[in-house]
Protein backbone atom coordinates (compact mmCIF):
# COMPACT_ATOMS: atom_id res chain seq x y z
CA UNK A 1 97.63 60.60 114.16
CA UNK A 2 95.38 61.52 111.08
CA UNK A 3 93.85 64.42 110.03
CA UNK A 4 90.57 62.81 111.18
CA UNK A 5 91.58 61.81 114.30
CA UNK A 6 93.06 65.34 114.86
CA UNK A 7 90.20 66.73 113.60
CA UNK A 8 87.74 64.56 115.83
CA UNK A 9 89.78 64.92 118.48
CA UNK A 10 90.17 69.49 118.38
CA UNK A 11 86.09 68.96 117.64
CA UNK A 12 85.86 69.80 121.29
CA UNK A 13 88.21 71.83 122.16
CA UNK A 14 88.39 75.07 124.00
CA UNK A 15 91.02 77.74 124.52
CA UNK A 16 91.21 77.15 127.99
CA UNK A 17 92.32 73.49 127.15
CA UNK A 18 95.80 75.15 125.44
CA UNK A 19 97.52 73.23 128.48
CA UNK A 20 95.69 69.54 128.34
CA UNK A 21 97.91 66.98 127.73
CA UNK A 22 95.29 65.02 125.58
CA UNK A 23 95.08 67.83 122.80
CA UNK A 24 98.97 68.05 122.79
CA UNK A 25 99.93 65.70 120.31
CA UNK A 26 96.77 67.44 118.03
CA UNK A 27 98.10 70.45 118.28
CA UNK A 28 101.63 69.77 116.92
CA UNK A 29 99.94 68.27 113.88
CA UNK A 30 98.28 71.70 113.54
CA UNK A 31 101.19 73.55 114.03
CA UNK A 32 103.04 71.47 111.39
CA UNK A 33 100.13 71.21 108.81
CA UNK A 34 98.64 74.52 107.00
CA UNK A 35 95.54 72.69 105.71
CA UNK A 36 94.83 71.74 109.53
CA UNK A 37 95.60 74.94 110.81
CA UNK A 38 93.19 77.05 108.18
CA UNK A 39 90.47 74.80 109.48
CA UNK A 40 91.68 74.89 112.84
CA UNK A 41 91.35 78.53 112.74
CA UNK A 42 88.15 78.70 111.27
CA UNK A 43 86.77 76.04 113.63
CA UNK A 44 87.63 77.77 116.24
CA UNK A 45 86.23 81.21 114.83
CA UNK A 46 83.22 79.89 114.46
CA UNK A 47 82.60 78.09 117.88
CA UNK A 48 83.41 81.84 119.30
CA UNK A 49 81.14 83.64 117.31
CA UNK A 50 78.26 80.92 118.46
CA UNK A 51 79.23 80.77 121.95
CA UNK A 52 78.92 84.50 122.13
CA UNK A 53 75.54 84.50 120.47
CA UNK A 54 74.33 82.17 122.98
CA UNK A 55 75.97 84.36 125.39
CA UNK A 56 73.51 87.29 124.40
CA UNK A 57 70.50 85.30 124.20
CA UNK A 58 67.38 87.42 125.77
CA UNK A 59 66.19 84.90 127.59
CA UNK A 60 62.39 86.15 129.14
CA UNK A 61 62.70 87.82 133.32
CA UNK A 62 60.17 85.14 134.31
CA UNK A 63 61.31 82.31 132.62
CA UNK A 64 63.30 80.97 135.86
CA UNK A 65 59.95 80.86 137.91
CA UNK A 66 58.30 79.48 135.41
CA UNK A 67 60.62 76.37 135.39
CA UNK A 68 60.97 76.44 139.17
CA UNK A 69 56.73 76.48 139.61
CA UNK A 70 57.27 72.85 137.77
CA UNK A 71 53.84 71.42 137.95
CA UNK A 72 52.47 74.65 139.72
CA UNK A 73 52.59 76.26 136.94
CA UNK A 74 49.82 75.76 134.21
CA UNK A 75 50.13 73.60 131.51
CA UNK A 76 48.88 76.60 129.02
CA UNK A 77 51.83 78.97 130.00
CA UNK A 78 54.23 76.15 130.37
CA UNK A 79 53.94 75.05 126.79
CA UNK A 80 54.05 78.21 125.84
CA UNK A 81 57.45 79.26 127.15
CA UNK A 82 58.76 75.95 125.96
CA UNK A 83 57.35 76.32 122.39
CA UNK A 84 58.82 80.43 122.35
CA UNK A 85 62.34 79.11 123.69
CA UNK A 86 62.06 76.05 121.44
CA UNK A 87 61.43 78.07 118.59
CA UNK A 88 64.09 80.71 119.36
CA UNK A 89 66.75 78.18 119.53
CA UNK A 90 65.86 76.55 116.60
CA UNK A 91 66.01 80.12 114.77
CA UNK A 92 69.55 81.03 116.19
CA UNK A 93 70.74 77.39 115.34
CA UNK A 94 69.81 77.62 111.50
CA UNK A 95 71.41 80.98 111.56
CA UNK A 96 74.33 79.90 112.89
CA UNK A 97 74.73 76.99 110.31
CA UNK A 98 73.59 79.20 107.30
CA UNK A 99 76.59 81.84 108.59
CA UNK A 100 79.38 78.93 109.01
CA UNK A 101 77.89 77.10 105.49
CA UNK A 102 76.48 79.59 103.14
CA UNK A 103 77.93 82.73 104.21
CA UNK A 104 81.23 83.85 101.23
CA UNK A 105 84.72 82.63 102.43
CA UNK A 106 87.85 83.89 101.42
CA UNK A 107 89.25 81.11 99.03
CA UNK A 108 92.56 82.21 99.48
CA UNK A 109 93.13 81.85 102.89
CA UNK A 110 93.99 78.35 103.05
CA UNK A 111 96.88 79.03 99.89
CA UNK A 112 97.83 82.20 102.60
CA UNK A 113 98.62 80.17 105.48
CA UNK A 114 100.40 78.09 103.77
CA UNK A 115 102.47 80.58 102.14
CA UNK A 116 102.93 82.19 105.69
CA UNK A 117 103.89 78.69 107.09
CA UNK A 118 106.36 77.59 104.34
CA UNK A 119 108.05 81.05 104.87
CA UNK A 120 108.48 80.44 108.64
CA UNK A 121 109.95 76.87 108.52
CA UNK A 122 111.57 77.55 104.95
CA UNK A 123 114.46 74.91 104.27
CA UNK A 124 117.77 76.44 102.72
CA UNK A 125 117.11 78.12 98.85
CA UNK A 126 117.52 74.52 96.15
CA UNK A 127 119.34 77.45 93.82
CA UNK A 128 121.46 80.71 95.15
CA UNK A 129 122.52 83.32 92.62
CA UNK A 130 121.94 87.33 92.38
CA UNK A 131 121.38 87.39 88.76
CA UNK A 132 117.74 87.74 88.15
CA UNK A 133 118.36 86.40 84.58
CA UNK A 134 120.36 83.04 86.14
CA UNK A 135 117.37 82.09 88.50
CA UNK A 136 114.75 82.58 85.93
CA UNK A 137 116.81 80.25 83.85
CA UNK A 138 117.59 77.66 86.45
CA UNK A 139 113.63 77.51 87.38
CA UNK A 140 112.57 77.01 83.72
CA UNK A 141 114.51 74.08 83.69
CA UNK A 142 112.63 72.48 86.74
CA UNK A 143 110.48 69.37 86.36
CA UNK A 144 107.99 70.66 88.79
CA UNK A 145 107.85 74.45 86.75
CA UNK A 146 107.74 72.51 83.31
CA UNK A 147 104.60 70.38 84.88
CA UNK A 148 102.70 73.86 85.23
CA UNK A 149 104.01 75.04 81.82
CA UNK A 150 105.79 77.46 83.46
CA UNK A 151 107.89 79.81 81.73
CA UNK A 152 109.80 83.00 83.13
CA UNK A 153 111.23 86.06 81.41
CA UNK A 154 114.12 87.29 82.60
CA UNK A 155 113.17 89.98 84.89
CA UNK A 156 114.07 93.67 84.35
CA UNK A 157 117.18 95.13 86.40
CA UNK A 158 115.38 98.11 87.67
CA UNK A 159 113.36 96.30 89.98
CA UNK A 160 113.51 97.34 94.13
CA UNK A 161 113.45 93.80 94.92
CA UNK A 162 116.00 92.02 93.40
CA UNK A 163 116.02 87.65 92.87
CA UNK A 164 118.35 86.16 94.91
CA UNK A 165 117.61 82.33 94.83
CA UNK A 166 114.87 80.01 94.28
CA UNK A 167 113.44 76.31 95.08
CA UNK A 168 111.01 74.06 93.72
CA UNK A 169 109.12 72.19 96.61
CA UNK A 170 105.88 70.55 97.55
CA UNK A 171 102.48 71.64 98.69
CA UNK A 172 100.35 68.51 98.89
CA UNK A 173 101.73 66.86 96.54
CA UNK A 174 101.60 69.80 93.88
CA UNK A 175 104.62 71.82 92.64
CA UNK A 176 105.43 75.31 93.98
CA UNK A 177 107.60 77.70 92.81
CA UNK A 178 109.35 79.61 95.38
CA UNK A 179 111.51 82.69 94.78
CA UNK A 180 113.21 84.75 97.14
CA UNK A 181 113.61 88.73 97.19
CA UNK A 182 115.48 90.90 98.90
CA UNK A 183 116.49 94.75 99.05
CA UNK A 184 118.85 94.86 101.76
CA UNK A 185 117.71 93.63 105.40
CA UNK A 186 114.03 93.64 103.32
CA UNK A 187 113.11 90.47 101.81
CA UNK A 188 109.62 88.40 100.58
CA UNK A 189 109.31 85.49 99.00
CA UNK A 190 107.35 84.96 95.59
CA UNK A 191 104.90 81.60 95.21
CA UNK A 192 104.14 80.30 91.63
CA UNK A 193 101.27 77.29 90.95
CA UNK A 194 98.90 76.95 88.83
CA UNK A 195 95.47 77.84 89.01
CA UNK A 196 94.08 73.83 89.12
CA UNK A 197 96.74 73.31 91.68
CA UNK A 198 95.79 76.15 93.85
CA UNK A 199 91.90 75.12 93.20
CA UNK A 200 92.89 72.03 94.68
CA UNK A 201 94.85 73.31 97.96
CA UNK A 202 91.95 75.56 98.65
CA UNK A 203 92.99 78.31 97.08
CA UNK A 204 93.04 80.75 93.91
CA UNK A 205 91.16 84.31 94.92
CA UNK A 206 92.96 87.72 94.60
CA UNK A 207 93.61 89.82 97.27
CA UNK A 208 95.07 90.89 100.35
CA UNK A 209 95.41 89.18 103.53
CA UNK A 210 97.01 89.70 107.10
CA UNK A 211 98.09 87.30 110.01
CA UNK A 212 99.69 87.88 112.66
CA UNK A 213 103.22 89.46 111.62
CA UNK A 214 102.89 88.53 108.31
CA UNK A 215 100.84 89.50 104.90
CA UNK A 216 100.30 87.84 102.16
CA UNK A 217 98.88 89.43 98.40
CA UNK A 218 97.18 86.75 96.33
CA UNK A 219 97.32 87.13 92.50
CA UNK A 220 96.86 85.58 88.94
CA UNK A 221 98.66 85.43 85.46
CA UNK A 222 99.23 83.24 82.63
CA UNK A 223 97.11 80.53 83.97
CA UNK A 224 99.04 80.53 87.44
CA UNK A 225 98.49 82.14 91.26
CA UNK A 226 101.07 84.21 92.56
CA UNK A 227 101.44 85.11 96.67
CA UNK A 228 103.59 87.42 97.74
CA UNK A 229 104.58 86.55 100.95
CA UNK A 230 106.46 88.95 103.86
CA UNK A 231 106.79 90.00 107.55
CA UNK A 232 105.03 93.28 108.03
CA UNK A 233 101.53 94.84 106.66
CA UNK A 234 100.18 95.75 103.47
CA UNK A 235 102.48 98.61 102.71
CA UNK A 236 105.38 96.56 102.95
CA UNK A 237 103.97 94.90 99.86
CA UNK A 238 103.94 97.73 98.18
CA UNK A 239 106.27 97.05 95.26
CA UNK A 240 106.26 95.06 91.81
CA UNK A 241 107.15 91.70 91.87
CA UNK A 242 109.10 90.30 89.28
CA UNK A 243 106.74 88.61 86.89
């Protein structure tokens, strides 16, 4: 199945349809694709927020007998509840489109989820080692970190999280540095690309974001985004990263 198709298909679903066979196979290409589930999830953010503005519509006492009188009632009043209701609609409609279209996303989510999903799923480290300086040397030598130019220092010893391993993978087609840290039973993982890469997977604002279990702190340097990704909230992000 497609992204289309998917995408056609989850057009009309509800939460109550978590169970129906005929969105199953849709929603295990959400659950394996980030790009699909960062629309997914705004898809379905949006079709709450307008299903609960419909929900508080003030719709007029005598509007019912109104529309029950039918041809009893006169022509004069009838156009005239049809024209205020028409118009009403037609005002909450527009506002509902200019929120979903014009109103300021978070450019980073998209990059977010993915970091968060990469994390979950995350194959066994391409490179192992526990000195800092080995791993920085074994990245720079990387086809996919010489294609973003990339080019790390050896990190200081005195940092709380220490490098323990690394792997170059795939986001989309586009290179992605990924570098593990630990302190103990703590751990995070570090995502390099570069700033045309991460325009192009959605992504590239700074800042902050939480889902679920997990947080995820979007930066930039040198020309390249940086998300630090772990399991916990924004405190437990509360250290320097390496580069």
């Amino acid at each position: 199945m497609d992204k289309e198709t998917v995408k056609l298909l989850l057009a009309s679903y509800l939460p109550q349809d978590a169970e129906d066979p005929i969105f199953a196979e849709a929603l295990r290409e959400v659950a394996g694709d980030p790009a699909l589930a960062a629309w997914f999830e705004e898809s379905q953010r949006f079709d709450a927020v307008m299903t609960a503005k419909f929900r508080d519509l003030a719709v007029p006492h005598d509007v019912k007998g109104h529309i029950l009188l039918g041809a009893g009632a006169s022509s004069r009043w009838s156009r005239h509840w049809v024209q205020s209701l028409g118009a009403l609609a037609a005002l909450l409609i527009l506002g509902l489109i200019c929120w979903r279209f014009l109103a300021p996303r978070r450019a980073g989510d998209a990059l977010a989820l993915q970091a968060i999903h990469f994390t979950e799923e995350m194959p066994p480290l391409q490179f192992v080692c526990f000195d800092a300086g080995a791993v920085a040397n074994w990245i720079n030598k990387q086809p996919g970190a010489r294609q973003m130019k990339l080019a790390l220092p050896k990190p200081p010893a005195s940092l709380s999280m220490a490098m323990i391993g690394s792997s170059v993978v795939n986001w989309n087609g586009r290179p992605v540095v990924m570098i593990a840290l630990q302190n103990g039973k703590r751990m995070a993982m570090l995502y390099i690309l570069s700033d045309a890469d991460a325009a192009a997977l959605q992504g590239g604002s700074s800042g902050t974001i939480e889902r679920g279990d997990w947080v995820v702190r979007s930066s930039h340097s040198d020309g390249q985004v940086r998300l630090l990704t772990t399991k916990g909230n924004r405190e437990d992000l509360d250290f320097p990263a390496p580069f």
